[in-house]
PDB file of N, CA and C in Angstrom:
ATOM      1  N   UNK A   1     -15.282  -0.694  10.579  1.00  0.00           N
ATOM      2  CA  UNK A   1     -15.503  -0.144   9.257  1.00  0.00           C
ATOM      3  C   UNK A   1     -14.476  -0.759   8.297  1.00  0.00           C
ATOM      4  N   UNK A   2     -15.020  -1.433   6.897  1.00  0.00           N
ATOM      5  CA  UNK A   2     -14.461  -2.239   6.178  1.00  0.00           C
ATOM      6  C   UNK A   2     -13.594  -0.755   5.236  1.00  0.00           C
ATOM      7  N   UNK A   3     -12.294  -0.471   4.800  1.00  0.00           N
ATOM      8  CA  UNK A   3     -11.779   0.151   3.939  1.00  0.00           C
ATOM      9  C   UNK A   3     -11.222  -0.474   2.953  1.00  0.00           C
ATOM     10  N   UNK A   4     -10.563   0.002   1.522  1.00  0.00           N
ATOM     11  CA  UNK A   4     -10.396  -0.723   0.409  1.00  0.00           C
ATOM     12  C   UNK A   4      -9.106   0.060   0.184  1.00  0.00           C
ATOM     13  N   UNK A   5      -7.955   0.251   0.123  1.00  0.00           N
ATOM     14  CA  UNK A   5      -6.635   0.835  -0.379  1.00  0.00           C
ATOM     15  C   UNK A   5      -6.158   0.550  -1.513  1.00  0.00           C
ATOM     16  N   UNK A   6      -5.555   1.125  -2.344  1.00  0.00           N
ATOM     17  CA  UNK A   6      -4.939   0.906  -3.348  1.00  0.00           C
ATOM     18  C   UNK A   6      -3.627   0.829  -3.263  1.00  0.00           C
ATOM     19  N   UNK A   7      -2.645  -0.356  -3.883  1.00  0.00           N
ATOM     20  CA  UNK A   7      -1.762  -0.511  -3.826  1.00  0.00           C
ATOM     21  C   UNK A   7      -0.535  -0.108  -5.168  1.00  0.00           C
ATOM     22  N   UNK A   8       0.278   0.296  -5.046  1.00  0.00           N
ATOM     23  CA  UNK A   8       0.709   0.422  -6.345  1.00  0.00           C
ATOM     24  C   UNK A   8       2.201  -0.176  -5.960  1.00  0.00           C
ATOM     25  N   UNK A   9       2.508  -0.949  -6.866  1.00  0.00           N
ATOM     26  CA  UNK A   9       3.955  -2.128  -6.927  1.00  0.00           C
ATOM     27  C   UNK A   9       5.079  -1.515  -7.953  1.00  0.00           C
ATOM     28  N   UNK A  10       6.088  -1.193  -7.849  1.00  0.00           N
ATOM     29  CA  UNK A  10       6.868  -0.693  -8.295  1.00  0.00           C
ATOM     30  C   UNK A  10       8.155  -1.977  -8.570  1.00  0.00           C
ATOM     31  N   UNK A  11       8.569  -2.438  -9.797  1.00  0.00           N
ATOM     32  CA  UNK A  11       9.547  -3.291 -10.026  1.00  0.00           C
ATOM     33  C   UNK A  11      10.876  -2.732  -9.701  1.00  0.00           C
ATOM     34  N   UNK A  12      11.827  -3.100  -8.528  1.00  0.00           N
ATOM     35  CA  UNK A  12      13.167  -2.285  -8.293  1.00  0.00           C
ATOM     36  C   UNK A  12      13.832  -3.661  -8.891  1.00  0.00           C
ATOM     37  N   UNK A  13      15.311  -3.078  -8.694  1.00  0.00           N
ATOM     38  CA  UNK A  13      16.719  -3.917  -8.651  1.00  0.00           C
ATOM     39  C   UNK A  13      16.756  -5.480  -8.098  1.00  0.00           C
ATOM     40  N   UNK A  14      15.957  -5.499  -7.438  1.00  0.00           N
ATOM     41  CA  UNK A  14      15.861  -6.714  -6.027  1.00  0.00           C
ATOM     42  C   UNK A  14      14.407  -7.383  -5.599  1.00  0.00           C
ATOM     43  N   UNK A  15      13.532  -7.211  -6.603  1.00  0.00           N
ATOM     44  CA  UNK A  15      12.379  -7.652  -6.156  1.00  0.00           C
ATOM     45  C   UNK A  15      10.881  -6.329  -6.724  1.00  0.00           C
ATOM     46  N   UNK A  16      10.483  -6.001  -5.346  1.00  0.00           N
ATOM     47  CA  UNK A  16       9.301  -5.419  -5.830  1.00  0.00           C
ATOM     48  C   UNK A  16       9.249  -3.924  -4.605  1.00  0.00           C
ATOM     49  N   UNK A  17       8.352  -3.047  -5.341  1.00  0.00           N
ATOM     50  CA  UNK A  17       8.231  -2.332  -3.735  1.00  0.00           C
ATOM     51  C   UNK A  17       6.822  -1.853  -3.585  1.00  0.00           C
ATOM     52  N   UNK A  18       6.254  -2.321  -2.725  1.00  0.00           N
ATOM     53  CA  UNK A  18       4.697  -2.185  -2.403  1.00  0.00           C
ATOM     54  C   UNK A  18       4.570  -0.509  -1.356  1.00  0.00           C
ATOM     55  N   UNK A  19       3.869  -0.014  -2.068  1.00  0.00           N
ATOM     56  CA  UNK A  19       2.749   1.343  -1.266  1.00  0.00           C
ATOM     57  C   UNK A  19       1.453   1.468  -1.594  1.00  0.00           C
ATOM     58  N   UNK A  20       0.696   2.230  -0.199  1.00  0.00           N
ATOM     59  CA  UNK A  20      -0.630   2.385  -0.467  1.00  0.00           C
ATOM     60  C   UNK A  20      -0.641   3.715  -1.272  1.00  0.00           C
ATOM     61  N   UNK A  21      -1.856   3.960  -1.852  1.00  0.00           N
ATOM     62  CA  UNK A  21      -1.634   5.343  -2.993  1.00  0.00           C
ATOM     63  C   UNK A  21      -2.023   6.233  -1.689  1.00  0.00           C
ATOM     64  N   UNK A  22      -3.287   5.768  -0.713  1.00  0.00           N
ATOM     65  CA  UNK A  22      -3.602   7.263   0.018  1.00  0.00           C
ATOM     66  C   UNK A  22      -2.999   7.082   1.485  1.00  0.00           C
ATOM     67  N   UNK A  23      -2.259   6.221   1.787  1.00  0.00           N
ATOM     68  CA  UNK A  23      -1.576   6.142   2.992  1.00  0.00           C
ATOM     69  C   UNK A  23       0.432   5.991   2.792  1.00  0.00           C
ATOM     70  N   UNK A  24       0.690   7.114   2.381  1.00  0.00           N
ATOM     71  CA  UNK A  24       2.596   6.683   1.620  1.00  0.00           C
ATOM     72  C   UNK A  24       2.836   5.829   2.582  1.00  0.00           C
ATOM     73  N   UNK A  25       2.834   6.366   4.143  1.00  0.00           N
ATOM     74  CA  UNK A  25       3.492   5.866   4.596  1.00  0.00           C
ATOM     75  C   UNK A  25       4.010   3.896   4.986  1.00  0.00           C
ATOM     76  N   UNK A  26       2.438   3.746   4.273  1.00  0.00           N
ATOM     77  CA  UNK A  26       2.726   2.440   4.314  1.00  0.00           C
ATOM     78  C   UNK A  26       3.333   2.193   3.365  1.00  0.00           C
ATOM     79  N   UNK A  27       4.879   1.284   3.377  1.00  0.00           N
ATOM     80  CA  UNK A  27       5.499   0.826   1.938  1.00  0.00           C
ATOM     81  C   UNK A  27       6.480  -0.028   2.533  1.00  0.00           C
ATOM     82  N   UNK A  28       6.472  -1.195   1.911  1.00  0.00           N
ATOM     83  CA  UNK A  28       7.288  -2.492   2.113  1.00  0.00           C
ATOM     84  C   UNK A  28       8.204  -2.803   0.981  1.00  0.00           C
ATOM     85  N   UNK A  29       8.814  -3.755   0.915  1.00  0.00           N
ATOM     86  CA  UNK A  29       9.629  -4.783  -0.191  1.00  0.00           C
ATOM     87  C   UNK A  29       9.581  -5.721  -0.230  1.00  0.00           C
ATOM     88  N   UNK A  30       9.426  -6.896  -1.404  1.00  0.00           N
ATOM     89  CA  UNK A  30      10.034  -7.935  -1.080  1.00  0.00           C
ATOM     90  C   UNK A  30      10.671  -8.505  -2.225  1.00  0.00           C
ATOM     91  N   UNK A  31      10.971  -9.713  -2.040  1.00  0.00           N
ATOM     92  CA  UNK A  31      11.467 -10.307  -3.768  1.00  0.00           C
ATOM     93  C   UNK A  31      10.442 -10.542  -4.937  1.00  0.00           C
ATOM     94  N   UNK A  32       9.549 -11.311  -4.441  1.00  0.00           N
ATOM     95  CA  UNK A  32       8.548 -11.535  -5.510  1.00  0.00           C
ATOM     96  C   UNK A  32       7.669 -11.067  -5.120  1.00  0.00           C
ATOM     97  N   UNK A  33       6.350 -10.464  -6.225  1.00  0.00           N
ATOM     98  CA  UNK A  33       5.327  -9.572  -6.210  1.00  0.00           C
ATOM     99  C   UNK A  33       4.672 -10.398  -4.920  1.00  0.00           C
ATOM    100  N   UNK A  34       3.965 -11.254  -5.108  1.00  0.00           N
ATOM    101  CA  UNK A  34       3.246 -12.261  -4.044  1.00  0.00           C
ATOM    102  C   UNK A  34       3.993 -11.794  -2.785  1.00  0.00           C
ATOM    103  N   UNK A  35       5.447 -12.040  -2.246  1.00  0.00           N
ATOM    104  CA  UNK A  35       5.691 -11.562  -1.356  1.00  0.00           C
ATOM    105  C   UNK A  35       5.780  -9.914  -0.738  1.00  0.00           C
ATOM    106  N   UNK A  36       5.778  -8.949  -1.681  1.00  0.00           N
ATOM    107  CA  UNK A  36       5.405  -7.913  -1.336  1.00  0.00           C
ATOM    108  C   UNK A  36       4.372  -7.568  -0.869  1.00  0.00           C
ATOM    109  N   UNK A  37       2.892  -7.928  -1.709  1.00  0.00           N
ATOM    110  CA  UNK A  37       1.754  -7.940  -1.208  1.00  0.00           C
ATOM    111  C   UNK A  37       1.459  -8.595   0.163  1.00  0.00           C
ATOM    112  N   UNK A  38       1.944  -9.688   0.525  1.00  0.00           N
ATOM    113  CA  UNK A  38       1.718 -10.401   1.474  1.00  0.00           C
ATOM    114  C   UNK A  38       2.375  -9.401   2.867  1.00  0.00           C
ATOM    115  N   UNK A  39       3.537  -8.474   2.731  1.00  0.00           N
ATOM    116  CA  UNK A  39       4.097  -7.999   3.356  1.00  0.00           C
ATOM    117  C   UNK A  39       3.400  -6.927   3.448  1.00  0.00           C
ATOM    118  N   UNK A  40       2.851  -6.016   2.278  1.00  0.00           N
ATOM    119  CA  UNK A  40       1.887  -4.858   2.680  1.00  0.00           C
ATOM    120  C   UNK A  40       0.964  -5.121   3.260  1.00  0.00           C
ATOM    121  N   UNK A  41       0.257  -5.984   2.982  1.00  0.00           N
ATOM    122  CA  UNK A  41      -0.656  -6.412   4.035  1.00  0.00           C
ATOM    123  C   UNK A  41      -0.639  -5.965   6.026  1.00  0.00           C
ATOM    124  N   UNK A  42       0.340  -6.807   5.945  1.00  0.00           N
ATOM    125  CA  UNK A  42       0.989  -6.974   6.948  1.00  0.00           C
ATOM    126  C   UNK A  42       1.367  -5.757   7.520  1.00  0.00           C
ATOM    127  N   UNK A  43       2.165  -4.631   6.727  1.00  0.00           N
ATOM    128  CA  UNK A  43       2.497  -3.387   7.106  1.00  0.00           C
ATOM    129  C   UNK A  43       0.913  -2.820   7.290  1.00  0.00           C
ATOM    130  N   UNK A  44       0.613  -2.524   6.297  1.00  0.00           N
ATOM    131  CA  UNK A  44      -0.842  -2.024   6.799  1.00  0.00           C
ATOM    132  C   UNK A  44      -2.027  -1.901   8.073  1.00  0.00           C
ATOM    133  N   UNK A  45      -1.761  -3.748   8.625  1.00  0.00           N
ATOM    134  CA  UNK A  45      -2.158  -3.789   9.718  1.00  0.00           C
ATOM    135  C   UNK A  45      -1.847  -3.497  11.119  1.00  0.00           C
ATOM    136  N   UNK A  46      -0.435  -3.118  10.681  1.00  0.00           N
ATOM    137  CA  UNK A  46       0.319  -2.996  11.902  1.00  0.00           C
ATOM    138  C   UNK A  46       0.227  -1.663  11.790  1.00  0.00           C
ATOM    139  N   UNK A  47       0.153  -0.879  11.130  1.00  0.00           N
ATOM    140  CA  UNK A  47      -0.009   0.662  11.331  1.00  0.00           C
ATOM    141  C   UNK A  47      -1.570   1.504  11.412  1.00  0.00           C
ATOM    142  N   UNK A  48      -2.386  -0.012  11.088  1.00  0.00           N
ATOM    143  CA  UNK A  48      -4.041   0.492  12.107  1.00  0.00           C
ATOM    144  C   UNK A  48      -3.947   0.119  12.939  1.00  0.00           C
ATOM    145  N   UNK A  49      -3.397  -0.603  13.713  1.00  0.00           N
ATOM    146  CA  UNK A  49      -2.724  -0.933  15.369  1.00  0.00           C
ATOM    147  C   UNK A  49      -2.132   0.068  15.568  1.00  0.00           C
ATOM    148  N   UNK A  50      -0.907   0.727  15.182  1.00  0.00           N
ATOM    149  CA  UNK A  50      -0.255   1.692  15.702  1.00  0.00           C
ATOM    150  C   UNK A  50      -1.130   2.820  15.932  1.00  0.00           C
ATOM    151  N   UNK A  51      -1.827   3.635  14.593  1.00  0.00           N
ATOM    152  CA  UNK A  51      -3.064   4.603  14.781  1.00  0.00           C
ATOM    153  C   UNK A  51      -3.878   4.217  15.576  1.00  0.00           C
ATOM    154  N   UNK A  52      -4.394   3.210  15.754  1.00  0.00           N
ATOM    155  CA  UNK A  52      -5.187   2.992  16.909  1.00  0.00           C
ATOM    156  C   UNK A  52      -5.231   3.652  18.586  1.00  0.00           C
ATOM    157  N   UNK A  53      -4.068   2.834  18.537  1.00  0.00           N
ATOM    158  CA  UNK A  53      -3.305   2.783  20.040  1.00  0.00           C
ATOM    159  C   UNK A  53      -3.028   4.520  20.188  1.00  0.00           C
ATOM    160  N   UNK A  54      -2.486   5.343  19.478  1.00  0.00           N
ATOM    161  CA  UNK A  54      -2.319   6.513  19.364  1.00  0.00           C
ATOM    162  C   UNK A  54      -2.997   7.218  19.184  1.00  0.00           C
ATOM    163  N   UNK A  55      -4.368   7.089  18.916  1.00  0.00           N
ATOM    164  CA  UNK A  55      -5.896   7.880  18.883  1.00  0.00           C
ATOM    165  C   UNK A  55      -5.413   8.682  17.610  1.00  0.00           C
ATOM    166  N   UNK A  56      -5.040   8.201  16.724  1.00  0.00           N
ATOM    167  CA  UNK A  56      -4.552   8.979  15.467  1.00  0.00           C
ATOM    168  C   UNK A  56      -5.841   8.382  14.757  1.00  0.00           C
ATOM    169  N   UNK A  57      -6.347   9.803  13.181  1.00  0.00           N
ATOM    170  CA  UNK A  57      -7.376   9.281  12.659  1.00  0.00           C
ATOM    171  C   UNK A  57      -6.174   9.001  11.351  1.00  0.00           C
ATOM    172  N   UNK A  58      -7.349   7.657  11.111  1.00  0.00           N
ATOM    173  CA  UNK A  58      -6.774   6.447   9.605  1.00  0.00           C
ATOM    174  C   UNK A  58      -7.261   6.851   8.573  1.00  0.00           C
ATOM    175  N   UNK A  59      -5.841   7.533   7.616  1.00  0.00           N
ATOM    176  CA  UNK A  59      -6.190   7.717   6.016  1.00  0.00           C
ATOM    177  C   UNK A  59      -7.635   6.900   5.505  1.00  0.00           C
ATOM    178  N   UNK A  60      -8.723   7.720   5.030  1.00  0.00           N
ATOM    179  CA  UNK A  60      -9.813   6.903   4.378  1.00  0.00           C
ATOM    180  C   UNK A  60      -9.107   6.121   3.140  1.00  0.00           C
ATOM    181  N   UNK A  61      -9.464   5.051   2.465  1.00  0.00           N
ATOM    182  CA  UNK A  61      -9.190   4.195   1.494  1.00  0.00           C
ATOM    183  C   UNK A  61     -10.252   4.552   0.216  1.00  0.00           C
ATOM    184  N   UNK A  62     -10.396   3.554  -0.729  1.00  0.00           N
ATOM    185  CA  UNK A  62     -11.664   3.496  -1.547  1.00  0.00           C
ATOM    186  C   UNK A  62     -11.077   4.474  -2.527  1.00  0.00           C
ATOM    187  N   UNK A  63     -10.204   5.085  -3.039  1.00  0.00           N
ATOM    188  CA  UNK A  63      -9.660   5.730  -4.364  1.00  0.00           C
ATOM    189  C   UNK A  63      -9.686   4.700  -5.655  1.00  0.00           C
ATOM    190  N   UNK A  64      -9.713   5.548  -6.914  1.00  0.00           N
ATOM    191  CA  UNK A  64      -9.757   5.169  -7.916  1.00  0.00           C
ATOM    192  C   UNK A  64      -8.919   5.275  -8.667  1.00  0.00           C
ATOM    193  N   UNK A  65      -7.884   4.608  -9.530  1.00  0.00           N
ATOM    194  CA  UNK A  65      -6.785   4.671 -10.359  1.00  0.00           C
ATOM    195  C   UNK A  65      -7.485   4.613 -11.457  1.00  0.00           C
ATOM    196  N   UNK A  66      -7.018   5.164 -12.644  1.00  0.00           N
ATOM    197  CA  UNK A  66      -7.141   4.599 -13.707  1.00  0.00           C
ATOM    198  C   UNK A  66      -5.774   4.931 -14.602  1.00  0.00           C
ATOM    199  N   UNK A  67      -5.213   3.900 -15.757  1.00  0.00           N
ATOM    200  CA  UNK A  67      -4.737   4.231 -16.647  1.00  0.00           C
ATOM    201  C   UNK A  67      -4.941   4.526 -17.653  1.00  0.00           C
ATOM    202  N   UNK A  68      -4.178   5.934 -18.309  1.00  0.00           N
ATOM    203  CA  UNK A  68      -4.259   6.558 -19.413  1.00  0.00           C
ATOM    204  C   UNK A  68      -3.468   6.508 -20.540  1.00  0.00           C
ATOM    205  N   UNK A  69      -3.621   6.186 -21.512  1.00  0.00           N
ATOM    206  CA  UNK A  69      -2.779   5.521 -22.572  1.00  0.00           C
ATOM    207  C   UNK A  69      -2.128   6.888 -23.051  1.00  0.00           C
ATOM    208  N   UNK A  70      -1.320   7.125 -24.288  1.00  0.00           N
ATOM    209  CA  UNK A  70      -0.807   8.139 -24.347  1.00  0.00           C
ATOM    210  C   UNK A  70       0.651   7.684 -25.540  1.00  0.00           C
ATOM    211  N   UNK A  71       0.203   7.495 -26.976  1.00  0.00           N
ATOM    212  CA  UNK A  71       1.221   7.520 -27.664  1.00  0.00           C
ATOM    213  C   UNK A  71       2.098   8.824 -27.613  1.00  0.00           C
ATOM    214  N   UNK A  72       3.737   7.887 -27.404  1.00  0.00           N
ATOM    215  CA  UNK A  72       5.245   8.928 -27.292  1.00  0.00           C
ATOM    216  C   UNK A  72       5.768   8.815 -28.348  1.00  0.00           C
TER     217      UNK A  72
END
């Protein structure tokens, strides 16, 4: 079964920090955006391997963000 996650990238001190919106627990770092993503990736897959192996059921994906504007 194909799933779709949403990622949301947060600019820190040192680079970037990658999480899924409906799975927290997945969340990486890296220096540049490209490398964060490339690293969530990566985290991601390794923790449907881990759920796997552990007969754990996998956060569904497919959420919708949107942004809301909002003069301050």
């Amino acid at each position: 079964m194909l799933s779709n996650y949403t990622a949301k990238y947060t600019k820190i001190d040192y680079g970037y920090m990658g999480q899924l919106v409906e799975w927290t627990e997945v969340v990486t770092e890296g220096k540049t955006l490209e490398e964060c993503r490339e690293m969530l990736k990566d985290a991601l897959y390794e923790m449907v391997a881990a759920y796997h192996q552990q007969n754990e059921e996998i956060p569904i994906g497919n959420s919708l963000l949107e942004q809301i504007a909002v003069e301050a």
